[in-house]
C-alpha atoms as a PDB file:
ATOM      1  CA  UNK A   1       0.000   0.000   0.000  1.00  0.00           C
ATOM      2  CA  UNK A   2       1.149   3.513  -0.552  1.00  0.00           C
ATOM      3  CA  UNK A   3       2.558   5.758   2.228  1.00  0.00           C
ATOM      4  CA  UNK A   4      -0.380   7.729   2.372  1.00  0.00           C
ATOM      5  CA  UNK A   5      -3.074   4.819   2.674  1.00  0.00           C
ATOM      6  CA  UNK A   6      -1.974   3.024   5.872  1.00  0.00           C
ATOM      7  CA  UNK A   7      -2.655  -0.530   6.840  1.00  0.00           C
ATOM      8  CA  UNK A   8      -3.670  -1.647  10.265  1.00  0.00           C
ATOM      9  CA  UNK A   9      -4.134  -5.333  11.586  1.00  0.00           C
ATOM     10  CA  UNK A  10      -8.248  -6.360  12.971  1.00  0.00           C
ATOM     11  CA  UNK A  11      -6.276  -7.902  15.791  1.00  0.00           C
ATOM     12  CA  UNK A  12      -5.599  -4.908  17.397  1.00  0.00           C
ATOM     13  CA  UNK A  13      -9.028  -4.539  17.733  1.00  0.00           C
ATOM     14  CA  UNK A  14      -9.629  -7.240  20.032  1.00  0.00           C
ATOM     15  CA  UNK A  15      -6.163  -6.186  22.325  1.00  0.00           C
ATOM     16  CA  UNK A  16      -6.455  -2.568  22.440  1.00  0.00           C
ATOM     17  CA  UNK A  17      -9.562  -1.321  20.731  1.00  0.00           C
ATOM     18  CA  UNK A  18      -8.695   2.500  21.669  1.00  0.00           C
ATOM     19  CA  UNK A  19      -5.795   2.072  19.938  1.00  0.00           C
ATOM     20  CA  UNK A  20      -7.353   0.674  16.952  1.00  0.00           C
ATOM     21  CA  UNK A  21      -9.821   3.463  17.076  1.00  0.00           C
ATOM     22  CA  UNK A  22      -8.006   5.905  16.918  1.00  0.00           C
ATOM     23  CA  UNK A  23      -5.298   4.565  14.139  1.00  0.00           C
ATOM     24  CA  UNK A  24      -8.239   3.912  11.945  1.00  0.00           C
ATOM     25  CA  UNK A  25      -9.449   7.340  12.798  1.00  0.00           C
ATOM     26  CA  UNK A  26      -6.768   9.053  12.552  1.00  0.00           C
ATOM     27  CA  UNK A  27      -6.069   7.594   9.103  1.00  0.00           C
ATOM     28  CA  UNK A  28      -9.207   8.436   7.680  1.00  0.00           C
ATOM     29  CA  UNK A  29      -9.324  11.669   9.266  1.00  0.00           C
ATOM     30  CA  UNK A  30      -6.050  12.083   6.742  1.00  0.00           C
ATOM     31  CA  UNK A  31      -7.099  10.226   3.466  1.00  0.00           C
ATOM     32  CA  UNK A  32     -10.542   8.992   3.976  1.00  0.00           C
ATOM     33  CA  UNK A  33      -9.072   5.436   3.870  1.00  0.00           C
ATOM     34  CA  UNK A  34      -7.692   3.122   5.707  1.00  0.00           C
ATOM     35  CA  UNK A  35      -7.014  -0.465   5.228  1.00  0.00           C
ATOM     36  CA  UNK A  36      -7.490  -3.304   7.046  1.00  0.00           C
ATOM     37  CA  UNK A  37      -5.824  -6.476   7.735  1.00  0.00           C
ATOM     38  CA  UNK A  38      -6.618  -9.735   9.573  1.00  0.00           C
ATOM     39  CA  UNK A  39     -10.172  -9.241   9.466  1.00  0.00           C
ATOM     40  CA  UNK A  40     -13.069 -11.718   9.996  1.00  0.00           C
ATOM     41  CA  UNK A  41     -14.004 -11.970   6.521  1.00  0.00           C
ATOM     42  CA  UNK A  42     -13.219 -15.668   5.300  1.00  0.00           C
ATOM     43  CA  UNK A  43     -10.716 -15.579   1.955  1.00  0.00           C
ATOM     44  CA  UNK A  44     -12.089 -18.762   0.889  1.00  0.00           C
ATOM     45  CA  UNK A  45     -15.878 -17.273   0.935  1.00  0.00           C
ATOM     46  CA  UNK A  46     -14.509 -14.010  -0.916  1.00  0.00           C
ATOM     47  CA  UNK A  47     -12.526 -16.599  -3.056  1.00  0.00           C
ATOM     48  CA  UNK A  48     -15.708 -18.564  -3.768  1.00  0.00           C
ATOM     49  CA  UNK A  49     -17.979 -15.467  -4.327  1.00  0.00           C
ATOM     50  CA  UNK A  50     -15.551 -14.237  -6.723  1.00  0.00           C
ATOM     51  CA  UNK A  51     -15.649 -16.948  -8.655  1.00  0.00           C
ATOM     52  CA  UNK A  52     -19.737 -17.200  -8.231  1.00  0.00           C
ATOM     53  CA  UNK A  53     -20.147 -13.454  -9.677  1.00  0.00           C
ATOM     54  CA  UNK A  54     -17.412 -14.255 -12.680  1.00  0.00           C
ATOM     55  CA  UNK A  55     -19.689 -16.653 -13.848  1.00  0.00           C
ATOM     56  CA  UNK A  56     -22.996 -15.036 -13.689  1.00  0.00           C
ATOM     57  CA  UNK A  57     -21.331 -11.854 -15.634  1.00  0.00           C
ATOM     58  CA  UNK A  58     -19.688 -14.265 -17.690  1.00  0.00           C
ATOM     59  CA  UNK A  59     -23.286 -15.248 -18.728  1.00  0.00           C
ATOM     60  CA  UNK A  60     -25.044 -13.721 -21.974  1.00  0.00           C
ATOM     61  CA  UNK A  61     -27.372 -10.436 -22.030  1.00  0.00           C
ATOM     62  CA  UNK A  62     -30.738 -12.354 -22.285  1.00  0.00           C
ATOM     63  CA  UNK A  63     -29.875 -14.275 -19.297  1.00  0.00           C
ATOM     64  CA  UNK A  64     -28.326 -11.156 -17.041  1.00  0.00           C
ATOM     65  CA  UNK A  65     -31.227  -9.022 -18.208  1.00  0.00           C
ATOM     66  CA  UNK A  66     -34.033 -11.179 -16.295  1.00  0.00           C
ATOM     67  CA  UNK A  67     -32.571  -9.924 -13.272  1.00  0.00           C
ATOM     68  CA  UNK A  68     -32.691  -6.499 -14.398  1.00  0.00           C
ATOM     69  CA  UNK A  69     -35.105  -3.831 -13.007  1.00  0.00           C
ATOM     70  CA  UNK A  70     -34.782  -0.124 -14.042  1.00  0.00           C
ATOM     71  CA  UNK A  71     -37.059   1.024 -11.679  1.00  0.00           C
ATOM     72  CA  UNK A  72     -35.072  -0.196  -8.426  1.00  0.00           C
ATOM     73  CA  UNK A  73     -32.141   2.465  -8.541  1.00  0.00           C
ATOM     74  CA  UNK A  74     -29.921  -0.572  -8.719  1.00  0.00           C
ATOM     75  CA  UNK A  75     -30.801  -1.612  -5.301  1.00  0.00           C
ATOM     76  CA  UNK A  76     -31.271  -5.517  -6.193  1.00  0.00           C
ATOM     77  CA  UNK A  77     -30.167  -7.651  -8.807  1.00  0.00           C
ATOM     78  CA  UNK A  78     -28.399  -6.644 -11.997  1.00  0.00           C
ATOM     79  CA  UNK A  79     -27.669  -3.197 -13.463  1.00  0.00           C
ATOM     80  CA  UNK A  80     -26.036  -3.388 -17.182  1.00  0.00           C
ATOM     81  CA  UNK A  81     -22.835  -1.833 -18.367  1.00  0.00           C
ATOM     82  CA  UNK A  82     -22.355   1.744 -18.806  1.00  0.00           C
ATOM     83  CA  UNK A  83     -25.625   2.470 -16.512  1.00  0.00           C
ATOM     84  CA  UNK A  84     -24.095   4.738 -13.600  1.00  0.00           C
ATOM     85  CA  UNK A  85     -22.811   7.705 -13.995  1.00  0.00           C
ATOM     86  CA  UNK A  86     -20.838   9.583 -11.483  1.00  0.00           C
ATOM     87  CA  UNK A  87     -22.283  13.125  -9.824  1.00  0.00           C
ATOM     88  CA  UNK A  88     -21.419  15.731 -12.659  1.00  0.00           C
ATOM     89  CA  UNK A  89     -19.849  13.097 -15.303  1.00  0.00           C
ATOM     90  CA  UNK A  90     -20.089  13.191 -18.616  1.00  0.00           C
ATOM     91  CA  UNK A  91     -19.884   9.345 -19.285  1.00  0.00           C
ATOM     92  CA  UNK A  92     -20.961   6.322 -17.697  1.00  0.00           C
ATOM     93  CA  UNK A  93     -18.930   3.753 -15.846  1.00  0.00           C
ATOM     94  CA  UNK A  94     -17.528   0.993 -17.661  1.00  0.00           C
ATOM     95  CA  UNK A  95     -18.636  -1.299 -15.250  1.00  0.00           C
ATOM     96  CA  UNK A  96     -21.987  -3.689 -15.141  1.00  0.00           C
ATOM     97  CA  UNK A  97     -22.543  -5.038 -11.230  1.00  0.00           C
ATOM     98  CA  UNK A  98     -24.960  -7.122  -9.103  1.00  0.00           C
ATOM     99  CA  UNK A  99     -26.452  -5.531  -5.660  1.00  0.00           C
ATOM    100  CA  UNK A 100     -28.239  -7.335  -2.648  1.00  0.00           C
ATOM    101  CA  UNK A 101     -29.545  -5.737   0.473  1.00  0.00           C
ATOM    102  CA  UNK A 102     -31.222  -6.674   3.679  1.00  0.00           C
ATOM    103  CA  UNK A 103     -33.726  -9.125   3.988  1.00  0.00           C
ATOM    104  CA  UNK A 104     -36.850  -7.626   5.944  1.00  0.00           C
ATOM    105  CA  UNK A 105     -39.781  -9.702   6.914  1.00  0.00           C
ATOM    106  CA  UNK A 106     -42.953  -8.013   5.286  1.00  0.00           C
ATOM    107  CA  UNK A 107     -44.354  -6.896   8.264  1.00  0.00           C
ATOM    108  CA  UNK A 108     -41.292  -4.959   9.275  1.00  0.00           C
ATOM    109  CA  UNK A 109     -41.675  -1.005   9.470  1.00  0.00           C
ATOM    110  CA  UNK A 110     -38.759  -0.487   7.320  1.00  0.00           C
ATOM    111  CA  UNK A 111     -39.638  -2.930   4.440  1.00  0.00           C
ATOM    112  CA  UNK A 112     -41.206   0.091   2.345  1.00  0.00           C
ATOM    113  CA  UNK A 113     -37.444   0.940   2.106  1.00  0.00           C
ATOM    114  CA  UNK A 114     -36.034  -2.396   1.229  1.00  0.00           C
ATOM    115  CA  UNK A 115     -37.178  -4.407  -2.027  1.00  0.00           C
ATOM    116  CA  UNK A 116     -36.279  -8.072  -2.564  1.00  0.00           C
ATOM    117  CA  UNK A 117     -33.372  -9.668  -3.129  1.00  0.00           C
ATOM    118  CA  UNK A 118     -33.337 -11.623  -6.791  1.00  0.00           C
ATOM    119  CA  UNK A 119     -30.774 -14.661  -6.802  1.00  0.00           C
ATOM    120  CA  UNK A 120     -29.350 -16.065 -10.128  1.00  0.00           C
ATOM    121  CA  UNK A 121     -30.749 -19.793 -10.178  1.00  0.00           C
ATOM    122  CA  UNK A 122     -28.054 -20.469 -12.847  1.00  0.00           C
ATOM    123  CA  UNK A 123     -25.659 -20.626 -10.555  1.00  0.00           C
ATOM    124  CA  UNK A 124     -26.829 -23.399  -7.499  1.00  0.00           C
ATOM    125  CA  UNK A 125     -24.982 -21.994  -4.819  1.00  0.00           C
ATOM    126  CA  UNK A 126     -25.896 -18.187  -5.092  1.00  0.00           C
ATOM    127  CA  UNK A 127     -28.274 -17.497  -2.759  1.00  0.00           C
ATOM    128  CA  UNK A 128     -26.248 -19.151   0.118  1.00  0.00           C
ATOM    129  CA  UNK A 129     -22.803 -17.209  -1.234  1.00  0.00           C
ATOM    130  CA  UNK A 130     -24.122 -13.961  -1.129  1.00  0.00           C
ATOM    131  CA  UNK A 131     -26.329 -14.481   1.965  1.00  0.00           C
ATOM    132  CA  UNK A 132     -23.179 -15.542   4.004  1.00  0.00           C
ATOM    133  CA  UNK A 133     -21.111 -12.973   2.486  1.00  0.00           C
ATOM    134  CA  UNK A 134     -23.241 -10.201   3.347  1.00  0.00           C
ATOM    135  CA  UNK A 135     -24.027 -10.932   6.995  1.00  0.00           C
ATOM    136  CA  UNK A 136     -19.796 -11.291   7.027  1.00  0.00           C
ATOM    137  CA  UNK A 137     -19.800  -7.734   5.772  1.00  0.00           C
ATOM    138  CA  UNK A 138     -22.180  -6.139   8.008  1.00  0.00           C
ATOM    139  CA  UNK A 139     -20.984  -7.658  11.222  1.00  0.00           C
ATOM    140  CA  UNK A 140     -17.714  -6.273  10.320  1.00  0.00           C
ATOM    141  CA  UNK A 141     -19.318  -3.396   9.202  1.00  0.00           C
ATOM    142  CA  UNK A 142     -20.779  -3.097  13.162  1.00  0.00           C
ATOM    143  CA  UNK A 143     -17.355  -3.380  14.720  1.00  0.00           C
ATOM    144  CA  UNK A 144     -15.650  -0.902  12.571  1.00  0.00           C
ATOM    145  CA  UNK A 145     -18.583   1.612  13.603  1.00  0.00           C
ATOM    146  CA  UNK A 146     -17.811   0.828  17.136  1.00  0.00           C
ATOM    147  CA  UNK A 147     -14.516   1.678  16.185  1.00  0.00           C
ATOM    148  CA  UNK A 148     -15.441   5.127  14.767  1.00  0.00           C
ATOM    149  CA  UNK A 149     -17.550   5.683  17.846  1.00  0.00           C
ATOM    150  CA  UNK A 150     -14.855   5.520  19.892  1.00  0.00           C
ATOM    151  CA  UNK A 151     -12.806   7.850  18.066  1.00  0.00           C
ATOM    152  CA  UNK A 152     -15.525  10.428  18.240  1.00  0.00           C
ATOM    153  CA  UNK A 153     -15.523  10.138  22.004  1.00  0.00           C
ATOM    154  CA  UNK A 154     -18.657   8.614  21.805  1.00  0.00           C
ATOM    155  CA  UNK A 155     -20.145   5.584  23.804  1.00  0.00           C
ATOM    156  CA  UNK A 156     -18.570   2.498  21.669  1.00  0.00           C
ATOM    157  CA  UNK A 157     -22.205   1.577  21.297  1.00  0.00           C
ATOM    158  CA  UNK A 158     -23.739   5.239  19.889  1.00  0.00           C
ATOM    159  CA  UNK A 159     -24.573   3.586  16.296  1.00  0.00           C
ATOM    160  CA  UNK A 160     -26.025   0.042  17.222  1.00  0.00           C
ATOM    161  CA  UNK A 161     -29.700   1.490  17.039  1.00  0.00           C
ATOM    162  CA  UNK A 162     -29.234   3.288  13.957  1.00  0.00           C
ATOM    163  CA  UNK A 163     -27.764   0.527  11.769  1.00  0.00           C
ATOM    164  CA  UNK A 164     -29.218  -2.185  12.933  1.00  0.00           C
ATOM    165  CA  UNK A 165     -31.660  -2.447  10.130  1.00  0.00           C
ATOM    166  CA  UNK A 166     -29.499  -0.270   8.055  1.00  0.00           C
ATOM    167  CA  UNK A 167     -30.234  -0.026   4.296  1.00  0.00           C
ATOM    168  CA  UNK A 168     -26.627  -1.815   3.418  1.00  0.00           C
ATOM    169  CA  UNK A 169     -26.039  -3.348   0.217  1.00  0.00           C
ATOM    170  CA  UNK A 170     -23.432  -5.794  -1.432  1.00  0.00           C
ATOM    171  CA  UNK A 171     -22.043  -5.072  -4.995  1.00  0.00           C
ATOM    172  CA  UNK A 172     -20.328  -7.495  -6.662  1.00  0.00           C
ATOM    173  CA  UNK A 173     -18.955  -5.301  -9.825  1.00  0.00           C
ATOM    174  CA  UNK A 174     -17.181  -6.315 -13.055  1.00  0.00           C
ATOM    175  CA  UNK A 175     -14.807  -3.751 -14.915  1.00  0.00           C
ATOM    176  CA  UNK A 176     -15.241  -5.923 -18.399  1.00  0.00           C
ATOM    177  CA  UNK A 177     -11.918  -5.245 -20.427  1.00  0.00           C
ATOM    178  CA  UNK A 178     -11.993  -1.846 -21.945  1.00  0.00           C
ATOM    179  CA  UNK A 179     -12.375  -1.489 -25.786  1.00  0.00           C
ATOM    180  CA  UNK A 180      -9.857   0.944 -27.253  1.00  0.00           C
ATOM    181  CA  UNK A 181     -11.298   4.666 -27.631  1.00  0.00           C
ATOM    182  CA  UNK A 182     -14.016   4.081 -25.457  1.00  0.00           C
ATOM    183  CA  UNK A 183     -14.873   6.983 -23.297  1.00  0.00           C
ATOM    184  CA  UNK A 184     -15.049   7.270 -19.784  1.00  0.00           C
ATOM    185  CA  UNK A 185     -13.577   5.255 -16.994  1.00  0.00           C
ATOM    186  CA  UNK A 186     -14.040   2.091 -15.404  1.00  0.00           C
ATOM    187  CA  UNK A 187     -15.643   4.186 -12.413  1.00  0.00           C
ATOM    188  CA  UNK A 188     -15.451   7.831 -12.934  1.00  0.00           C
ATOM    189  CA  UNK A 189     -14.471  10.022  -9.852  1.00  0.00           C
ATOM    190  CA  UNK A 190     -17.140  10.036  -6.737  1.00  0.00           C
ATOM    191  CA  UNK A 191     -17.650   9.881  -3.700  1.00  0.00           C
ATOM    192  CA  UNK A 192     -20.002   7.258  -1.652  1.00  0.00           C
ATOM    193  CA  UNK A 193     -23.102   8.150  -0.255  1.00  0.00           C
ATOM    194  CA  UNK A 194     -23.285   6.015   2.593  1.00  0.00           C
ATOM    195  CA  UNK A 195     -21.674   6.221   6.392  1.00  0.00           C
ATOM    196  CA  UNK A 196     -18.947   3.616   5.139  1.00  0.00           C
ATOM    197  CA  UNK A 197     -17.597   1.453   2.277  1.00  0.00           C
ATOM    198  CA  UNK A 198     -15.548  -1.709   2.907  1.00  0.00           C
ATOM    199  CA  UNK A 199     -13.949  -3.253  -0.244  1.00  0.00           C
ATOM    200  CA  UNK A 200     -12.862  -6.279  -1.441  1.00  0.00           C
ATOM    201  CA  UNK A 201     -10.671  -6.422  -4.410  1.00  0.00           C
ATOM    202  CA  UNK A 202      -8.975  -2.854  -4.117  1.00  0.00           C
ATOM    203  CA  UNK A 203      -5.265  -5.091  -4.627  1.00  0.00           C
ATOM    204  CA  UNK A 204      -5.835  -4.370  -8.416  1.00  0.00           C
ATOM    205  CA  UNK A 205      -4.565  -1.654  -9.999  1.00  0.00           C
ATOM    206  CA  UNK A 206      -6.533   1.012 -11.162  1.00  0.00           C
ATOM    207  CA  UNK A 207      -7.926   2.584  -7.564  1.00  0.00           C
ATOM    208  CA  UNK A 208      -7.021   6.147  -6.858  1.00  0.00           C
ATOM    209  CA  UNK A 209      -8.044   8.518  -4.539  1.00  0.00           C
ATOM    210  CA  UNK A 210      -7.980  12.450  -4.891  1.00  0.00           C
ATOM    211  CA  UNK A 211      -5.081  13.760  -2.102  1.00  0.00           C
ATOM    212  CA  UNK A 212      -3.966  17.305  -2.544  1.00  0.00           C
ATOM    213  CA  UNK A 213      -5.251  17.597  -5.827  1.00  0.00           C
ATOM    214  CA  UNK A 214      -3.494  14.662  -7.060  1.00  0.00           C
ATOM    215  CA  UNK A 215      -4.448  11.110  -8.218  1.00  0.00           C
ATOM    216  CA  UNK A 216      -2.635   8.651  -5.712  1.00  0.00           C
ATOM    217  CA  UNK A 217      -3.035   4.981  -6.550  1.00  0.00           C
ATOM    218  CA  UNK A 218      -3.828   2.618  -3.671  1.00  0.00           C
ATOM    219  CA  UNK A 219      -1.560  -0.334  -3.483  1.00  0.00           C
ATOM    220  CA  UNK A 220      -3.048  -3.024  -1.132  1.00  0.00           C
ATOM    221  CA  UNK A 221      -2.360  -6.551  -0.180  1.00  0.00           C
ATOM    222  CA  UNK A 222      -4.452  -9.011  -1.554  1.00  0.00           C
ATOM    223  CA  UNK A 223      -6.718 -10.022   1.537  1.00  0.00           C
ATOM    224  CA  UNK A 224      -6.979  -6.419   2.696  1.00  0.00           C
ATOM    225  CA  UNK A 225     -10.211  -4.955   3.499  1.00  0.00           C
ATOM    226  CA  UNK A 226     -10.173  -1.043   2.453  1.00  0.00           C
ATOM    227  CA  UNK A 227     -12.571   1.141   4.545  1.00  0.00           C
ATOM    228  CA  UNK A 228     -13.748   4.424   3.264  1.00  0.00           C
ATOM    229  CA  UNK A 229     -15.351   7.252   4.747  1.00  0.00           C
ATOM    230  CA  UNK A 230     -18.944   8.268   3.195  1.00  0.00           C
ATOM    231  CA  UNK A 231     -20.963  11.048   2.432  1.00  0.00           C
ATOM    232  CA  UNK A 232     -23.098  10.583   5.305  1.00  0.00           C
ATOM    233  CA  UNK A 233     -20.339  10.229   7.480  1.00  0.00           C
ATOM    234  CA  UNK A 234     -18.671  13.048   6.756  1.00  0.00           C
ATOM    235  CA  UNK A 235     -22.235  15.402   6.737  1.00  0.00           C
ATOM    236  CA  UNK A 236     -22.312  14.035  10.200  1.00  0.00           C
ATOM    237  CA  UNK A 237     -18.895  14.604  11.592  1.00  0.00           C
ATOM    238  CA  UNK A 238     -18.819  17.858   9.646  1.00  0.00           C
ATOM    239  CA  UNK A 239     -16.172  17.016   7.622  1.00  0.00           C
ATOM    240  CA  UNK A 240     -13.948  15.674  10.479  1.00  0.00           C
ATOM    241  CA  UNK A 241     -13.848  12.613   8.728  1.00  0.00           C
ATOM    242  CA  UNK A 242     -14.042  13.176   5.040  1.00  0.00           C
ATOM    243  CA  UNK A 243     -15.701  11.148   1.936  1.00  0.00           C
ATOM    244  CA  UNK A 244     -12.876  11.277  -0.104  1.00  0.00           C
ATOM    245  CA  UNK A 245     -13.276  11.644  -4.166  1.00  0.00           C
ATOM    246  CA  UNK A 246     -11.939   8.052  -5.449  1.00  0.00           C
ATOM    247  CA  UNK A 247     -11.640   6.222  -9.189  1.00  0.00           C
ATOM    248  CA  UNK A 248     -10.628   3.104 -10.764  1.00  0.00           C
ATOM    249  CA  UNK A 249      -8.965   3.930 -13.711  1.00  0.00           C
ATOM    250  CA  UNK A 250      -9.195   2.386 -17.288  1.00  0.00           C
ATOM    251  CA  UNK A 251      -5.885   3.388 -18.801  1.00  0.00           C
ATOM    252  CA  UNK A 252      -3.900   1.234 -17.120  1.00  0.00           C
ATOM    253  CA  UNK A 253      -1.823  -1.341 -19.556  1.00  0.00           C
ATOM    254  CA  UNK A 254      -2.117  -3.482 -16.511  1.00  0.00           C
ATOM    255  CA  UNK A 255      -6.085  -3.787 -16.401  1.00  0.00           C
ATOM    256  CA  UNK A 256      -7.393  -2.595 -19.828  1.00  0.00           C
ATOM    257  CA  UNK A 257      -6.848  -6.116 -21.741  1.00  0.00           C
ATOM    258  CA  UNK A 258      -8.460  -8.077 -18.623  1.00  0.00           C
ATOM    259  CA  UNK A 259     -11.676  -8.351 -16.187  1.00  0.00           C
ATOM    260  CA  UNK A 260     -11.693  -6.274 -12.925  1.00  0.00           C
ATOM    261  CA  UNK A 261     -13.632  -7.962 -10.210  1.00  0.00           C
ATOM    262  CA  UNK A 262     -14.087  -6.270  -6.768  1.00  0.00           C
ATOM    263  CA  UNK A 263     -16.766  -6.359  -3.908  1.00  0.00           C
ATOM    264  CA  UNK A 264     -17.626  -3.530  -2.132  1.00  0.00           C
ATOM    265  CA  UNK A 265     -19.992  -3.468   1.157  1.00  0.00           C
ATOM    266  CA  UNK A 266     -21.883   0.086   1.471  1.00  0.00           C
ATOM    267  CA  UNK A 267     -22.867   0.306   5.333  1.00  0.00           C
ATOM    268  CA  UNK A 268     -26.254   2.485   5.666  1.00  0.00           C
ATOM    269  CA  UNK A 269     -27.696   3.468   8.865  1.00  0.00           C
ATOM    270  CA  UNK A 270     -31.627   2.620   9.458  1.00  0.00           C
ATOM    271  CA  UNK A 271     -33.468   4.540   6.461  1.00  0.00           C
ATOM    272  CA  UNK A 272     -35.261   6.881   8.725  1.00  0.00           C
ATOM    273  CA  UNK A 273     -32.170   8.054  10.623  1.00  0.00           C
ATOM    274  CA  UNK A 274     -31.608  11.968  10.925  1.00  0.00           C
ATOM    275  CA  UNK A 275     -28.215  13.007   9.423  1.00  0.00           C
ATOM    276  CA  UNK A 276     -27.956  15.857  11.812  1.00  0.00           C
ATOM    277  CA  UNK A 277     -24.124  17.416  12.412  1.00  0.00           C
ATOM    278  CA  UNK A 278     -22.987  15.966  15.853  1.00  0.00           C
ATOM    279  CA  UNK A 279     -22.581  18.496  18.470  1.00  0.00           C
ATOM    280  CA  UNK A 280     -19.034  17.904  19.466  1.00  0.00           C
ATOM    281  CA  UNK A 281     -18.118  18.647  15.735  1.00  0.00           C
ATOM    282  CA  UNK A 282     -19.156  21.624  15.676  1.00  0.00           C
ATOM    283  CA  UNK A 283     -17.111  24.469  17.524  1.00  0.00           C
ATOM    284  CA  UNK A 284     -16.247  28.429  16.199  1.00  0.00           C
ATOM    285  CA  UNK A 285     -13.466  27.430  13.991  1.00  0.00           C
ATOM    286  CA  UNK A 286     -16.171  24.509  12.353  1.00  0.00           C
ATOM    287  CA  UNK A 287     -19.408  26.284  12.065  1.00  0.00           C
ATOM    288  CA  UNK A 288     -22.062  23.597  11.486  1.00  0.00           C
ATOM    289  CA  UNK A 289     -22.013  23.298   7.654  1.00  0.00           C
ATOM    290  CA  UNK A 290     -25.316  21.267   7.677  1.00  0.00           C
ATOM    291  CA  UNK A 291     -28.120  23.519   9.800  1.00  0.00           C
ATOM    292  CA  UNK A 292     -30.685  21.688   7.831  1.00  0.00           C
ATOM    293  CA  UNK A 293     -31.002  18.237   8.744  1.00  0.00           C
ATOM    294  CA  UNK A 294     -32.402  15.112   6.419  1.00  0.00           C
ATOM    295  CA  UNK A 295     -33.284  11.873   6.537  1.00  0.00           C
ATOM    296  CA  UNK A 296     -31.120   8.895   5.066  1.00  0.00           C
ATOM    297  CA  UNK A 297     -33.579   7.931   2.939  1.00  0.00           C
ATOM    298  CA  UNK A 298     -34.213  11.698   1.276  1.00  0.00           C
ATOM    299  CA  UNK A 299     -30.355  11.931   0.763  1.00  0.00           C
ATOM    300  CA  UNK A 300     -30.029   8.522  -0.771  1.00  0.00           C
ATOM    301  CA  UNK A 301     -32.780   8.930  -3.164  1.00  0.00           C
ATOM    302  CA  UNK A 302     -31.416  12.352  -3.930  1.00  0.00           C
ATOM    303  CA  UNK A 303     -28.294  10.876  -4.747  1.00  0.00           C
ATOM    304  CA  UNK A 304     -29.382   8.044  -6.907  1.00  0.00           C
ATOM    305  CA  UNK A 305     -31.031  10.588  -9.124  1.00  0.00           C
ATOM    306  CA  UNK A 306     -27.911  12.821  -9.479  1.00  0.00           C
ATOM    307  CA  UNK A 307     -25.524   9.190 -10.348  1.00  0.00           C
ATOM    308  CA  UNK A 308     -28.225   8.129 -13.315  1.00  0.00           C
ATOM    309  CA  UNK A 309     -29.456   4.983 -11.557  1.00  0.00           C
ATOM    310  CA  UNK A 310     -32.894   6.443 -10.810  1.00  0.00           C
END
């Protein structure tokens, strides 16, 4: 990994978790990033999942397109190539990808928020893959907000209520290899929208992230998990922590002649959650630059409209 993206071991977590706190704070209070190391997530699952979601992409259009709904954002299911398009681009992403979310039991208050999950039956073991894969995520997603919690001198437990039927969703994403003279890139500078992003599969090149008005590639070890900061985060720290603008590039002569295949976990708090700027981040040299607070749910659908997927 580069200098300026640090790596920190999952260990620490379970020896000294101030320490790991505020390391993974502190880095992301820099970048926006921070990887991880020795984390709970099983290599053989990702391994296996990879391998699951290669062969469903790998599949032709009529078949992909049966799991295709325009009218869900992207939420569940399948969203075809050159679909999203990042906030203010001019071209779409050269990228087609595969999204699940939280199962909610139709009674459940939030379910209005939550459609259902679609699972390729072309592939026998899907729906168990992805199922164990995403409840992997999100309890690792818990822990690292207990982490953040504790940087912000916050009870370690200040989030639990507010994610615990968080609007989360898995995206399993191929970058198919890029045909020469095609515009755009494989994911055109953005930020997320959610609190934060772990991903899977940022050891290839073509990641960047925006640092002093430079592209910086990030460099990690294979089995690294990379955690970045999102929009919601940041709108709720006031910028303490920042959503940092981040790429994957497509003129790499590494990754244009070959498929790109990564997995990243967006953590969302509970859809009817008020992003309202914490108190202790606000002081007279950070005015609150949020007075008007909103509801996850308003700011995600916002969002979707501005990145083309709704």
């Amino acid at each position: 990994m580069t200098d300026i993206v640090k790596t920190i071991s999952f260990d620490l977590w379970h020896k000294d978790p101030e320490l790991f706190a505020n390391q993974l704070g502190e880095n992301q209070k820099l970048t926006g990033f921070c990887g991880i190391k020795d984390h709970p997530i099983a290599k053989e699952l990702v391994d296996d999942c990879i391998n699951m979601f290669a062969d469903f992409f790998h599949q032709n259009n009529q078949i992909k397109m049966q799991y295709f709904d325009k009218n869900l954002g992207g939420a569940r299911g399948y969203t075809p190539y050159k679909t999203e398009t990042p906030k203010d681009g001019n071209h779409a992403d050269l990228k087609e990808f595969w999204q699940m979310g939280r199962d909610l039991p139709l009674n459940h208050a939030y379910k209005k928020y939550m459609f259902d999950n679609y699972f390729a039956s072309e592939i026998p073991e899907f729906e168990i893959k992805i199922n164990e894969l995403f409840s992997s995520f999100d309890h690792f997603g818990h822990q690292l907000m207990q982490a953040i919690a504790l940087y912000l001198q916050l009870d370690i437990d200040h989030f639990k209520n507010s994610i615990n039927y968080g609007n989360s969703v898995l995206r399993a994403i191929h970058y198919p290899p890029v045909t020469s003279g095609e515009s755009g890139e494989r994911a055109g500078a953005h930020g997320d929208i959610n609190l934060i992003t772990l991903l899977i599969g940022g050891h290839k090149p073509g990641l960047e992230i925006l640092f002093e008005n430079k592209w910086v590639p990030i460099n990690t070890e294979q089995n690294t998990v990379v955690c970045n900061i999102g929009d919601m985060l940041e709108r709720y720290t006031n910028h303490l922590l920042p959503s940092v603008i981040h790429r994957v590039t497509s003129d790499s002569s590494q990754t244009m002649d070959s498929s790109r295949y990564s997995i990243p976990f967006f953590l969302h708090p509970n859809p009817d959650w008020l992003i309202k700027t914490l108190p202790s981040c606000i002081d007279n040299d950070h005015p609150d630059l949020y007075p008007k607070s909103i509801i996850a749910d308003d700011f995600l659908q916002q969002r979707l409209h501005e990145i083309n997927l709704l």
